[in-house]
PDB file of N, CA and C in Angstrom:
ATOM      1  N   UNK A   1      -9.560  -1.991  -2.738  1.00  0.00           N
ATOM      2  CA  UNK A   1      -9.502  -0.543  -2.825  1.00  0.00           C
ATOM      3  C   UNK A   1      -8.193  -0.002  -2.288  1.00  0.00           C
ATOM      4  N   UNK A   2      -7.345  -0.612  -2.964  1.00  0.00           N
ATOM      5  CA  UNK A   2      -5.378  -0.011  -2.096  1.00  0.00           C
ATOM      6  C   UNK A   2      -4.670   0.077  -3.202  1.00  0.00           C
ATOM      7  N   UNK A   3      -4.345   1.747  -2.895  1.00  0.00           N
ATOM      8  CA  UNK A   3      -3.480   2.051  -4.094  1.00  0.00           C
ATOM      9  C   UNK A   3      -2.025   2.047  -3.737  1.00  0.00           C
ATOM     10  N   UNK A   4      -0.920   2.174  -4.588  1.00  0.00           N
ATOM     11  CA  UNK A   4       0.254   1.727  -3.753  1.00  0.00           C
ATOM     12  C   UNK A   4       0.790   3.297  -3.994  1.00  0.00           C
ATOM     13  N   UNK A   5       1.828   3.074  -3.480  1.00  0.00           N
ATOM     14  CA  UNK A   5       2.806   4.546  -3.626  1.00  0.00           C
ATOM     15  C   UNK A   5       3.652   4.766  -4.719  1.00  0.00           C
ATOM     16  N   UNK A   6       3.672   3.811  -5.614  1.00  0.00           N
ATOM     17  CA  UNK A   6       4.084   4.219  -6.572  1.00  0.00           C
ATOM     18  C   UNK A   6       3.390   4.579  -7.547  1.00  0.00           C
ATOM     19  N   UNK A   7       1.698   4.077  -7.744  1.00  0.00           N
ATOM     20  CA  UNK A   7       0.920   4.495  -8.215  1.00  0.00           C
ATOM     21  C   UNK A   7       0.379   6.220  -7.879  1.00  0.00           C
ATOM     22  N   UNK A   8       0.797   6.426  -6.709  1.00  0.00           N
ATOM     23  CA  UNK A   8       0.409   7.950  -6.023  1.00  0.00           C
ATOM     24  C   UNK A   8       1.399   8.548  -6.903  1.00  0.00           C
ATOM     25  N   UNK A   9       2.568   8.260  -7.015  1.00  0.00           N
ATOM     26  CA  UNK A   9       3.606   9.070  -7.645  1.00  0.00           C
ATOM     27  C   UNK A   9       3.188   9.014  -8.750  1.00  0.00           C
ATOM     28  N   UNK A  10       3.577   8.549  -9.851  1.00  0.00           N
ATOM     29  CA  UNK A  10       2.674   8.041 -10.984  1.00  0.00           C
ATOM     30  C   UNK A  10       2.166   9.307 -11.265  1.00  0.00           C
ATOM     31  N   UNK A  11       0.732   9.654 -10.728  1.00  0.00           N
ATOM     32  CA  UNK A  11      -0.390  10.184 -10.967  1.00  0.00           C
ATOM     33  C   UNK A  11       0.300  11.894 -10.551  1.00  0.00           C
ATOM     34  N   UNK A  12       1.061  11.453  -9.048  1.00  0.00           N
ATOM     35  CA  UNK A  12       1.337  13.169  -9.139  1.00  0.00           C
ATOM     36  C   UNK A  12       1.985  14.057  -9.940  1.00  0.00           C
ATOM     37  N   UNK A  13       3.575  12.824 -10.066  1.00  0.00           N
ATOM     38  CA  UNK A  13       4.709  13.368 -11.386  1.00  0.00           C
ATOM     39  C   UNK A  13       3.903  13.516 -13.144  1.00  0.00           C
ATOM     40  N   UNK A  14       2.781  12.985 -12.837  1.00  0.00           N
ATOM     41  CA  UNK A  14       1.952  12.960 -14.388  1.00  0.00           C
ATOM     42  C   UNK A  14       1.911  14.580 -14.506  1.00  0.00           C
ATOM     43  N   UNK A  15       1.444  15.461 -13.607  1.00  0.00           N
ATOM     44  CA  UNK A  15       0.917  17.001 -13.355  1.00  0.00           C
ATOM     45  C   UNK A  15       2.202  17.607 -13.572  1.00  0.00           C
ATOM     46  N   UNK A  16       1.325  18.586 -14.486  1.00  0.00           N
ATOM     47  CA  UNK A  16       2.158  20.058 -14.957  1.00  0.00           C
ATOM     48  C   UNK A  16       2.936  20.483 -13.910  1.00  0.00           C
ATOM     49  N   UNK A  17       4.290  20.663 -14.067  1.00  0.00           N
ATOM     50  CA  UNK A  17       5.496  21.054 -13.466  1.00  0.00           C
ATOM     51  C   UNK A  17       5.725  20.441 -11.631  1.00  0.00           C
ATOM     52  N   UNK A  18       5.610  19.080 -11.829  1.00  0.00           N
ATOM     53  CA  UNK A  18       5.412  18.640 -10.478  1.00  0.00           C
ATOM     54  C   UNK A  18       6.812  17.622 -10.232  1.00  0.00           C
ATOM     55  N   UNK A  19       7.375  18.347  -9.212  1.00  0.00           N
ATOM     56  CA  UNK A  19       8.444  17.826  -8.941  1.00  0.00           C
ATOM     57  C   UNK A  19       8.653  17.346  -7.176  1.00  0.00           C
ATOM     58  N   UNK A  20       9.527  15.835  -6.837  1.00  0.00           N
ATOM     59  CA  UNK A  20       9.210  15.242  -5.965  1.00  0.00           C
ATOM     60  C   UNK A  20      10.492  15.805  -5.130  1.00  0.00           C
ATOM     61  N   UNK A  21      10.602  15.989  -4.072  1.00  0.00           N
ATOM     62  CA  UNK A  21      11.927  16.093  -2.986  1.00  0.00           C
ATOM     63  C   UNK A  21      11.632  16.033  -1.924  1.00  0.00           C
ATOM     64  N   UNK A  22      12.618  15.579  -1.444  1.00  0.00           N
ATOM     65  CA  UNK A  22      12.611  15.220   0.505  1.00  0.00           C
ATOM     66  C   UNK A  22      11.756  16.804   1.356  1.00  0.00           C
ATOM     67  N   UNK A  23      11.314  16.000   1.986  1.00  0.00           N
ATOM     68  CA  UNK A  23      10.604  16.932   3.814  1.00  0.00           C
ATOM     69  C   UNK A  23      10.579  16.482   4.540  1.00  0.00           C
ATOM     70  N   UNK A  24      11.692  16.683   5.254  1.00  0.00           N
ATOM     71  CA  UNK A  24      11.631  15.820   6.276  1.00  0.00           C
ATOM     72  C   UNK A  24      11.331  14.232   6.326  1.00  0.00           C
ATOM     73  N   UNK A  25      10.685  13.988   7.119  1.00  0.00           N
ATOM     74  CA  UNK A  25      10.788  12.201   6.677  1.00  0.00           C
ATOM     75  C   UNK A  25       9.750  11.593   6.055  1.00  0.00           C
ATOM     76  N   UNK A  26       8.889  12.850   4.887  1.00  0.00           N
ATOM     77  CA  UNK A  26       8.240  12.576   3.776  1.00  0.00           C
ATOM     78  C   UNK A  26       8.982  12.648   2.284  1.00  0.00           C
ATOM     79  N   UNK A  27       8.349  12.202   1.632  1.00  0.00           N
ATOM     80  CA  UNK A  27       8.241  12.935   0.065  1.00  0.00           C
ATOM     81  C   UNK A  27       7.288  13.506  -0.254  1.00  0.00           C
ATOM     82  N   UNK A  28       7.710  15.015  -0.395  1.00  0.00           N
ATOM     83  CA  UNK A  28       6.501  15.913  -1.137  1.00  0.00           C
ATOM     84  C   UNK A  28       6.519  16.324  -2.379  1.00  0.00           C
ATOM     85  N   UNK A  29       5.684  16.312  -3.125  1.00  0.00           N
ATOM     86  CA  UNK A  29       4.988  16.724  -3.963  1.00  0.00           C
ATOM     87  C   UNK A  29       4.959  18.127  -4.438  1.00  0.00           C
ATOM     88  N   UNK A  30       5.921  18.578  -5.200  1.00  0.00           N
ATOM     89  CA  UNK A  30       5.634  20.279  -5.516  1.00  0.00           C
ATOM     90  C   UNK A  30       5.087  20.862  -6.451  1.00  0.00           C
ATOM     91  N   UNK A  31       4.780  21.731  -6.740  1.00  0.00           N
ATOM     92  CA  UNK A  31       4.121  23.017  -7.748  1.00  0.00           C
ATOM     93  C   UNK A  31       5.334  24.110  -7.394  1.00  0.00           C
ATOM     94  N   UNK A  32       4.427  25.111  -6.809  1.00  0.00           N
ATOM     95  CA  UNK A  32       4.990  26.471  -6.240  1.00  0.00           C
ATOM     96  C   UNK A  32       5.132  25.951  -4.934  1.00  0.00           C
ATOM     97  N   UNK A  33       3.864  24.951  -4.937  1.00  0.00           N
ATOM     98  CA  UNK A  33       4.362  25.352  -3.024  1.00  0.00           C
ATOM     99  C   UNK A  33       3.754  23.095  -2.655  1.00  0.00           C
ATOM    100  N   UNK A  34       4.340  22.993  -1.689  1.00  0.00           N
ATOM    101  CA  UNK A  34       3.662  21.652  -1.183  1.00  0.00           C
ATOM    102  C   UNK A  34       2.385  20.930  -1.682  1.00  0.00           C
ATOM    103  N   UNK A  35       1.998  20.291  -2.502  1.00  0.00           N
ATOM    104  CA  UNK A  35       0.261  20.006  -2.082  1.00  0.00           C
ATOM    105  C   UNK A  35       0.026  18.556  -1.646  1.00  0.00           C
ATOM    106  N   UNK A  36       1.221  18.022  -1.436  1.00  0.00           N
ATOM    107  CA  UNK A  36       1.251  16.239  -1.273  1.00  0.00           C
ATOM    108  C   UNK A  36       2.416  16.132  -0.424  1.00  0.00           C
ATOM    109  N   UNK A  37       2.639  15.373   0.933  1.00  0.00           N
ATOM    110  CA  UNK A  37       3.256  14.963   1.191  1.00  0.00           C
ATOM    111  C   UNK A  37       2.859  13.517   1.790  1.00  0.00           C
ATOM    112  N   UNK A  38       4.337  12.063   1.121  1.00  0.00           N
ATOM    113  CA  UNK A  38       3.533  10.608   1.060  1.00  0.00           C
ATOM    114  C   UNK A  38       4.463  10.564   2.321  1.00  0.00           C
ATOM    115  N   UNK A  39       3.733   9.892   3.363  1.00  0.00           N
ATOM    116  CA  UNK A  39       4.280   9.389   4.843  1.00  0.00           C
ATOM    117  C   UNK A  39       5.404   8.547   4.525  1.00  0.00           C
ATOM    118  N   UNK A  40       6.675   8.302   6.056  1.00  0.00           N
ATOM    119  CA  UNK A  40       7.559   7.060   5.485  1.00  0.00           C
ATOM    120  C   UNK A  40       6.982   5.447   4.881  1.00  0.00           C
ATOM    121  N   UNK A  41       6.244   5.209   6.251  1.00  0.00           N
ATOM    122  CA  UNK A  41       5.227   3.968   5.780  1.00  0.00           C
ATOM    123  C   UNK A  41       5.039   3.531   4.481  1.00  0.00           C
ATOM    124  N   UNK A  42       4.229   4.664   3.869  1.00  0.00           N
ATOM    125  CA  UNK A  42       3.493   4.771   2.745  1.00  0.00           C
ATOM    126  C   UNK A  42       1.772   4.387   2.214  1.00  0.00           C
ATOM    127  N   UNK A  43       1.586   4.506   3.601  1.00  0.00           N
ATOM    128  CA  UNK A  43       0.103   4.405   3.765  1.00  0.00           C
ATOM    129  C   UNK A  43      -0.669   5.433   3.522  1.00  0.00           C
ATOM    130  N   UNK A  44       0.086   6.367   3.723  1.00  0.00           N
ATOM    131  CA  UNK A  44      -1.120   7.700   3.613  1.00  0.00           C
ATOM    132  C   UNK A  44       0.171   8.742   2.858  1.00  0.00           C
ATOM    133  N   UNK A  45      -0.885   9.934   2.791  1.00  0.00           N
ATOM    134  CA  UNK A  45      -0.554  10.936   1.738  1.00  0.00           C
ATOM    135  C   UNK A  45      -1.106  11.944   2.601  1.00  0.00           C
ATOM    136  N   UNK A  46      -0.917  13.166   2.794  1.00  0.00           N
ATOM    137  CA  UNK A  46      -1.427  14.434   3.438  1.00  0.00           C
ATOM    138  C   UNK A  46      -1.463  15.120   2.206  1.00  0.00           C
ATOM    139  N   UNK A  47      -3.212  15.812   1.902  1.00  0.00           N
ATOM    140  CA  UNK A  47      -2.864  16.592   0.258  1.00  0.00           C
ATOM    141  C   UNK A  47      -3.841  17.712   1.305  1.00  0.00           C
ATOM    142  N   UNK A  48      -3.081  18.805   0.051  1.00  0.00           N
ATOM    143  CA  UNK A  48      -3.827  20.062   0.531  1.00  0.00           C
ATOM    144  C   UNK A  48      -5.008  20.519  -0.235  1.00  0.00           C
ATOM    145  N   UNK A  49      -5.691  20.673   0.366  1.00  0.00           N
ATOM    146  CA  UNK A  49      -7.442  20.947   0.358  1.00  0.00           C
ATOM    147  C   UNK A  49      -7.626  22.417   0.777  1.00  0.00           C
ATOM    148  N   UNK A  50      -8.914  23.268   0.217  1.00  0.00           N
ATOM    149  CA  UNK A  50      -9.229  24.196   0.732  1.00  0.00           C
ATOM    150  C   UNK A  50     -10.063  23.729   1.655  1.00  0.00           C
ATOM    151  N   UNK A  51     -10.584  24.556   3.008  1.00  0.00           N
ATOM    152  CA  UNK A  51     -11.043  24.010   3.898  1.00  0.00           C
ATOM    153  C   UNK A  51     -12.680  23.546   3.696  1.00  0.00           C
ATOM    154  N   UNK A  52     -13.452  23.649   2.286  1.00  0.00           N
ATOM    155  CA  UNK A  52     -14.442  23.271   1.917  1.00  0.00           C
ATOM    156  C   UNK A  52     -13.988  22.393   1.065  1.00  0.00           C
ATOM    157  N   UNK A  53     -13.172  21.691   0.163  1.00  0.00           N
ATOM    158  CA  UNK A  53     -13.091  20.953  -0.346  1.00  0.00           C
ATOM    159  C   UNK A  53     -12.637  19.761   0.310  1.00  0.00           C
ATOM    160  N   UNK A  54     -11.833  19.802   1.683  1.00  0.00           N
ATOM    161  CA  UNK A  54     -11.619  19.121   2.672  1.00  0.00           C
ATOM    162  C   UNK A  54     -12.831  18.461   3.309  1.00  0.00           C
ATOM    163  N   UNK A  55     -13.597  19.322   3.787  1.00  0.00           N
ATOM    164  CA  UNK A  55     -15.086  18.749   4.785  1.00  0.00           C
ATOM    165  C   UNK A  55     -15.783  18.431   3.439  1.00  0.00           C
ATOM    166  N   UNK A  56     -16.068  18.695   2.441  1.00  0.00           N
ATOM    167  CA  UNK A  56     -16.654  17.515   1.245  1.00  0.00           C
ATOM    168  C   UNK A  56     -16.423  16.459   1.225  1.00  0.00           C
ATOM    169  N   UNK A  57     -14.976  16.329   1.136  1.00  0.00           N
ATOM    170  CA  UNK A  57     -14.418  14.729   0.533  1.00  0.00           C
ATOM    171  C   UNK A  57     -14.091  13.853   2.112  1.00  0.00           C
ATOM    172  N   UNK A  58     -14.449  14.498   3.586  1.00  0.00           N
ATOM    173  CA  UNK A  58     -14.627  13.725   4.784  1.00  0.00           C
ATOM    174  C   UNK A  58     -15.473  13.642   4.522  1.00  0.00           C
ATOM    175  N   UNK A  59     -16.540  14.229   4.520  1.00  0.00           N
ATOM    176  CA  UNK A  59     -17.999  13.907   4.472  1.00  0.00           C
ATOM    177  C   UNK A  59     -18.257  12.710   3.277  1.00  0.00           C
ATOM    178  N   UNK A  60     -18.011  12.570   2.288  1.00  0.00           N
ATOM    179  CA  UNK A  60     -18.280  11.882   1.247  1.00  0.00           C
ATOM    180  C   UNK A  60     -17.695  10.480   1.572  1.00  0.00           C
ATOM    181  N   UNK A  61     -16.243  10.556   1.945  1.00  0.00           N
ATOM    182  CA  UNK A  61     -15.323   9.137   1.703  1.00  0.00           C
ATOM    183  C   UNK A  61     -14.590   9.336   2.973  1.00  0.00           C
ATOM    184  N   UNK A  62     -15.935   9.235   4.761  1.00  0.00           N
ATOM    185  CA  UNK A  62     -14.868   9.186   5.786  1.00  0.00           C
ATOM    186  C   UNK A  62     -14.183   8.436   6.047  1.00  0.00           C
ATOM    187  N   UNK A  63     -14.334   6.901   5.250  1.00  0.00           N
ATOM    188  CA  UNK A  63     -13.520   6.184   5.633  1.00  0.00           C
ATOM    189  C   UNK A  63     -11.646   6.369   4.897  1.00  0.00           C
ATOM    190  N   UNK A  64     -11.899   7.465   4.043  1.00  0.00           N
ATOM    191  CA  UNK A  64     -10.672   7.785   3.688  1.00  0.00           C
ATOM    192  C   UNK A  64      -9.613   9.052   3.542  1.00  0.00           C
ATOM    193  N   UNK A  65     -10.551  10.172   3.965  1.00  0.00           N
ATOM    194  CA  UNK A  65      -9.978  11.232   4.860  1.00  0.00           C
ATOM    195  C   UNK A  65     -10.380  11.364   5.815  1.00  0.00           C
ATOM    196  N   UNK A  66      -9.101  12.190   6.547  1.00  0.00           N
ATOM    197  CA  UNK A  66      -9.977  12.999   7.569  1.00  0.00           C
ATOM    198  C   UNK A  66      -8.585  14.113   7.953  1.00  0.00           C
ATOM    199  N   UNK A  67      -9.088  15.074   8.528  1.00  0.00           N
ATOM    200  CA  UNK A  67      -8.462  16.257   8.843  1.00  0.00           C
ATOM    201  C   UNK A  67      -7.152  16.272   9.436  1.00  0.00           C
ATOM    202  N   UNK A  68      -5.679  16.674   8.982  1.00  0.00           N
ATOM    203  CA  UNK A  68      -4.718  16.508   9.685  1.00  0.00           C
ATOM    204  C   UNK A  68      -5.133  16.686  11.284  1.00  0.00           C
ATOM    205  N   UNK A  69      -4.632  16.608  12.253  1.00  0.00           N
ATOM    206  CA  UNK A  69      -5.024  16.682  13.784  1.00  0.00           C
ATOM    207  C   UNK A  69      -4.435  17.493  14.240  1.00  0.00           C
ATOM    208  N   UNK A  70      -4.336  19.078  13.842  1.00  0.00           N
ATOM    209  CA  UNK A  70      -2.851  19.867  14.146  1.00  0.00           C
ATOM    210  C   UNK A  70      -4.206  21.488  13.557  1.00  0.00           C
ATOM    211  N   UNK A  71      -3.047  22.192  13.309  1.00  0.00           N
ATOM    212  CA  UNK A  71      -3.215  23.616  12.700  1.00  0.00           C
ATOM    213  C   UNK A  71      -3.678  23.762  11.581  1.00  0.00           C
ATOM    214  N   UNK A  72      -2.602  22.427  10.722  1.00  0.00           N
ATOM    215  CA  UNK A  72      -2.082  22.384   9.514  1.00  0.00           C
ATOM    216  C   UNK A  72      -3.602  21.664   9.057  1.00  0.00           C
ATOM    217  N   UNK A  73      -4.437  20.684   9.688  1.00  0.00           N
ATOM    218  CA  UNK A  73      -5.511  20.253   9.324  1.00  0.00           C
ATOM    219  C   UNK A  73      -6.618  21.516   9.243  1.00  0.00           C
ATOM    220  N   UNK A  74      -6.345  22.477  10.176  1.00  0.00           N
ATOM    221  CA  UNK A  74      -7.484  23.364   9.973  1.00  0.00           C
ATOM    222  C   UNK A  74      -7.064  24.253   8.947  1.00  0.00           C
ATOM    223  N   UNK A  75      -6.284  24.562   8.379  1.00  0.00           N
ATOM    224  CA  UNK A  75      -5.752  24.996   7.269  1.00  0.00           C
ATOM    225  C   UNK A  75      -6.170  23.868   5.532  1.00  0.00           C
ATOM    226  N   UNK A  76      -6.890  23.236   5.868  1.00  0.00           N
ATOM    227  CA  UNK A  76      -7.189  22.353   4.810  1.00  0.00           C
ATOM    228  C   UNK A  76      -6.228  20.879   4.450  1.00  0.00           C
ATOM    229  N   UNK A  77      -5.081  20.515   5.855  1.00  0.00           N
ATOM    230  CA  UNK A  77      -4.204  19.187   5.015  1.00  0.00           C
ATOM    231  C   UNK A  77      -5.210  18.091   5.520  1.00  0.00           C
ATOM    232  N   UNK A  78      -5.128  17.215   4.600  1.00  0.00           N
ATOM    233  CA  UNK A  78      -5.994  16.177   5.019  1.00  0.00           C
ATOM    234  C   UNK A  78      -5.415  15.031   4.792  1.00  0.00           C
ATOM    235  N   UNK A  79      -5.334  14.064   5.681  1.00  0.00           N
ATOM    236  CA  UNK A  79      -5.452  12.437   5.272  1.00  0.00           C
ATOM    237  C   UNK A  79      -5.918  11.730   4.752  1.00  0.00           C
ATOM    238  N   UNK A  80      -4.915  11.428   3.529  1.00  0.00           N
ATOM    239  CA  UNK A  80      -5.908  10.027   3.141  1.00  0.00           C
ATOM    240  C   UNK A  80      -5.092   8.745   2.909  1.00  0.00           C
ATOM    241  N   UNK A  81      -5.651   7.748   3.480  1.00  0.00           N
ATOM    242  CA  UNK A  81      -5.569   6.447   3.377  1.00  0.00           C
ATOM    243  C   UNK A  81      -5.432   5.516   2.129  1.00  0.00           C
ATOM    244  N   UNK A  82      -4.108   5.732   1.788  1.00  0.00           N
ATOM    245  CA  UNK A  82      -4.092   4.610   0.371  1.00  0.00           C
ATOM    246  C   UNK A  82      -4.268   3.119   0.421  1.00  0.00           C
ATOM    247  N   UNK A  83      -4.834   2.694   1.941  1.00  0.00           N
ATOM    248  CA  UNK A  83      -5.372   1.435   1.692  1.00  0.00           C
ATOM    249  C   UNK A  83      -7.232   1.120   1.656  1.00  0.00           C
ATOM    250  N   UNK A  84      -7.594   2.373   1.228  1.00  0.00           N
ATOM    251  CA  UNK A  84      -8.873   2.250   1.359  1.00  0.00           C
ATOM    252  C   UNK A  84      -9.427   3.505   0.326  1.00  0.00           C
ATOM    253  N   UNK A  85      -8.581   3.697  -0.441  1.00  0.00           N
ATOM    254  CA  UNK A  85      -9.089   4.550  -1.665  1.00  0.00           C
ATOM    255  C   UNK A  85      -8.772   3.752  -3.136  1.00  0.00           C
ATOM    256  N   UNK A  86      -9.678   4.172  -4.452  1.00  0.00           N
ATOM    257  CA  UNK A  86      -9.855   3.580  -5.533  1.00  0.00           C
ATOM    258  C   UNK A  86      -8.788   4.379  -6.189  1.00  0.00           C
ATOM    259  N   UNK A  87      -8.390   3.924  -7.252  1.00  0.00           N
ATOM    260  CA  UNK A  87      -7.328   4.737  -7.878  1.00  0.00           C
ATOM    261  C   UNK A  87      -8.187   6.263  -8.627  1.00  0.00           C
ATOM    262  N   UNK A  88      -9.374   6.164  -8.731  1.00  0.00           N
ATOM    263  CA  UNK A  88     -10.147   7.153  -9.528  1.00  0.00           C
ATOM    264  C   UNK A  88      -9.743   8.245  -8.178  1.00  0.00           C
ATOM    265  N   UNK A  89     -11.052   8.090  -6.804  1.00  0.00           N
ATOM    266  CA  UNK A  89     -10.213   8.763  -5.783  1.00  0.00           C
ATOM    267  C   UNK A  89      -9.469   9.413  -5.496  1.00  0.00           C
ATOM    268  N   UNK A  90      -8.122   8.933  -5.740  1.00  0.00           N
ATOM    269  CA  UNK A  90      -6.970   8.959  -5.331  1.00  0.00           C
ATOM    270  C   UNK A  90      -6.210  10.231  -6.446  1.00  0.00           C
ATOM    271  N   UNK A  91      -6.961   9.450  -7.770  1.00  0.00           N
ATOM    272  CA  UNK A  91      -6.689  10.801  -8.821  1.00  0.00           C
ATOM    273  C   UNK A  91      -7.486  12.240  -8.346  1.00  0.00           C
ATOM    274  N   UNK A  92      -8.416  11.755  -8.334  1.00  0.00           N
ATOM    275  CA  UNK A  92      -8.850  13.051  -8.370  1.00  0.00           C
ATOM    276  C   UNK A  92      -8.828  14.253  -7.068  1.00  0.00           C
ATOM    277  N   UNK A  93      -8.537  13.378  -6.049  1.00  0.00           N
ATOM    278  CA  UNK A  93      -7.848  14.425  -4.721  1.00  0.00           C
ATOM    279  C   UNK A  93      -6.536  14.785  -4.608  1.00  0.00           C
ATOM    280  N   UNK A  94      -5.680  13.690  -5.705  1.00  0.00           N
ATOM    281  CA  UNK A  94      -4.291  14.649  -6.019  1.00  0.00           C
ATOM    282  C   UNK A  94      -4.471  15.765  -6.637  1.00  0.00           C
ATOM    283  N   UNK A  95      -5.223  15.259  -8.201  1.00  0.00           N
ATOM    284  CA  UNK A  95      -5.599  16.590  -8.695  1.00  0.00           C
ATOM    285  C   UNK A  95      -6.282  18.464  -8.341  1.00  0.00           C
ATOM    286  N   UNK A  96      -6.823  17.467  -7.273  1.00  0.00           N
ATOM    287  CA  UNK A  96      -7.352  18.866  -6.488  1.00  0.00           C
ATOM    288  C   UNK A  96      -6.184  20.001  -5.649  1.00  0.00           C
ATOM    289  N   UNK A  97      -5.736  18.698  -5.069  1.00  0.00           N
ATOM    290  CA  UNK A  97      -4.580  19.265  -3.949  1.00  0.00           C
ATOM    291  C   UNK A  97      -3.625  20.032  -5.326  1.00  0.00           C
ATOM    292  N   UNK A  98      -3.387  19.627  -6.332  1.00  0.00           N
ATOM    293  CA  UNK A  98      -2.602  20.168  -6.967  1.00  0.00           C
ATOM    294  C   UNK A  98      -2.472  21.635  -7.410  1.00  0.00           C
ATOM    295  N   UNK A  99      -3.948  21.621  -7.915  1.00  0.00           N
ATOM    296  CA  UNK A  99      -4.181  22.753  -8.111  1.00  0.00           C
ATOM    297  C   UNK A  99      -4.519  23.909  -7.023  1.00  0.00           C
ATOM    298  N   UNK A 100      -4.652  22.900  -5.802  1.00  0.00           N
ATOM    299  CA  UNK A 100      -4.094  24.443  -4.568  1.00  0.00           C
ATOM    300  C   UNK A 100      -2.860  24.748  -4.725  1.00  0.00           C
ATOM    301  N   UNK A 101      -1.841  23.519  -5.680  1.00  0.00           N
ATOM    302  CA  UNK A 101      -0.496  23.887  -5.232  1.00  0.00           C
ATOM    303  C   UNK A 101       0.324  24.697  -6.077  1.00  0.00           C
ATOM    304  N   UNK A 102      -0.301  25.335  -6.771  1.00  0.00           N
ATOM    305  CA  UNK A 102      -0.308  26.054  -8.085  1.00  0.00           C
ATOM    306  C   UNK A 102       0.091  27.239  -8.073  1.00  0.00           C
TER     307      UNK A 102
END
């Protein structure tokens, strides 16, 4: 269940008007505004969630989010673990985050 980071990209650059550039010592993911940023590592991804679509997908798959640990988590960013998510997963919480990023 480990998706790689180039597969994350892949799936994000697939989305309507989504373009990748430096943040700091991520790569994020744009729309209008942020909805992905992939760690240096490349283990994880921070996507933006509304704060109910966030506590769904902890609740559902804790072993593969969980709430940034900051402000920015109570604001909906969440962690997830690309060594313990399916590529379906992985699609479909980019897709989500995306369309917050809209």
């Amino acid at each position: 269940m480990t998706i790689l980071d180039s597969e994350l990209r892949k799936i994000a650059l697939s989305m309507d008007g989504v373009t990748e550039k430096p943040h700091f010592d991520r790569a994020a993911f744009k729309v209008k505004r942020n909805f992905a940023t992939l760690a240096p590592e490349k283990t994880t991804v921070n996507l933006l969630f509304l704060p109910e679509e966030q506590e769904l997908r902890c609740e559902m798959y804790p072993s593969c989010f969980e709430p940034v640990p900051n402000k920015w988590g109570e604001r909906g960013w969440t962690i997830m673990y690309l060594n313990r998510v399916d590529i379906d997963i992985a699609r479909s919480a980019e897709h989500a985050a995306w369309l917050n990023g809209k």
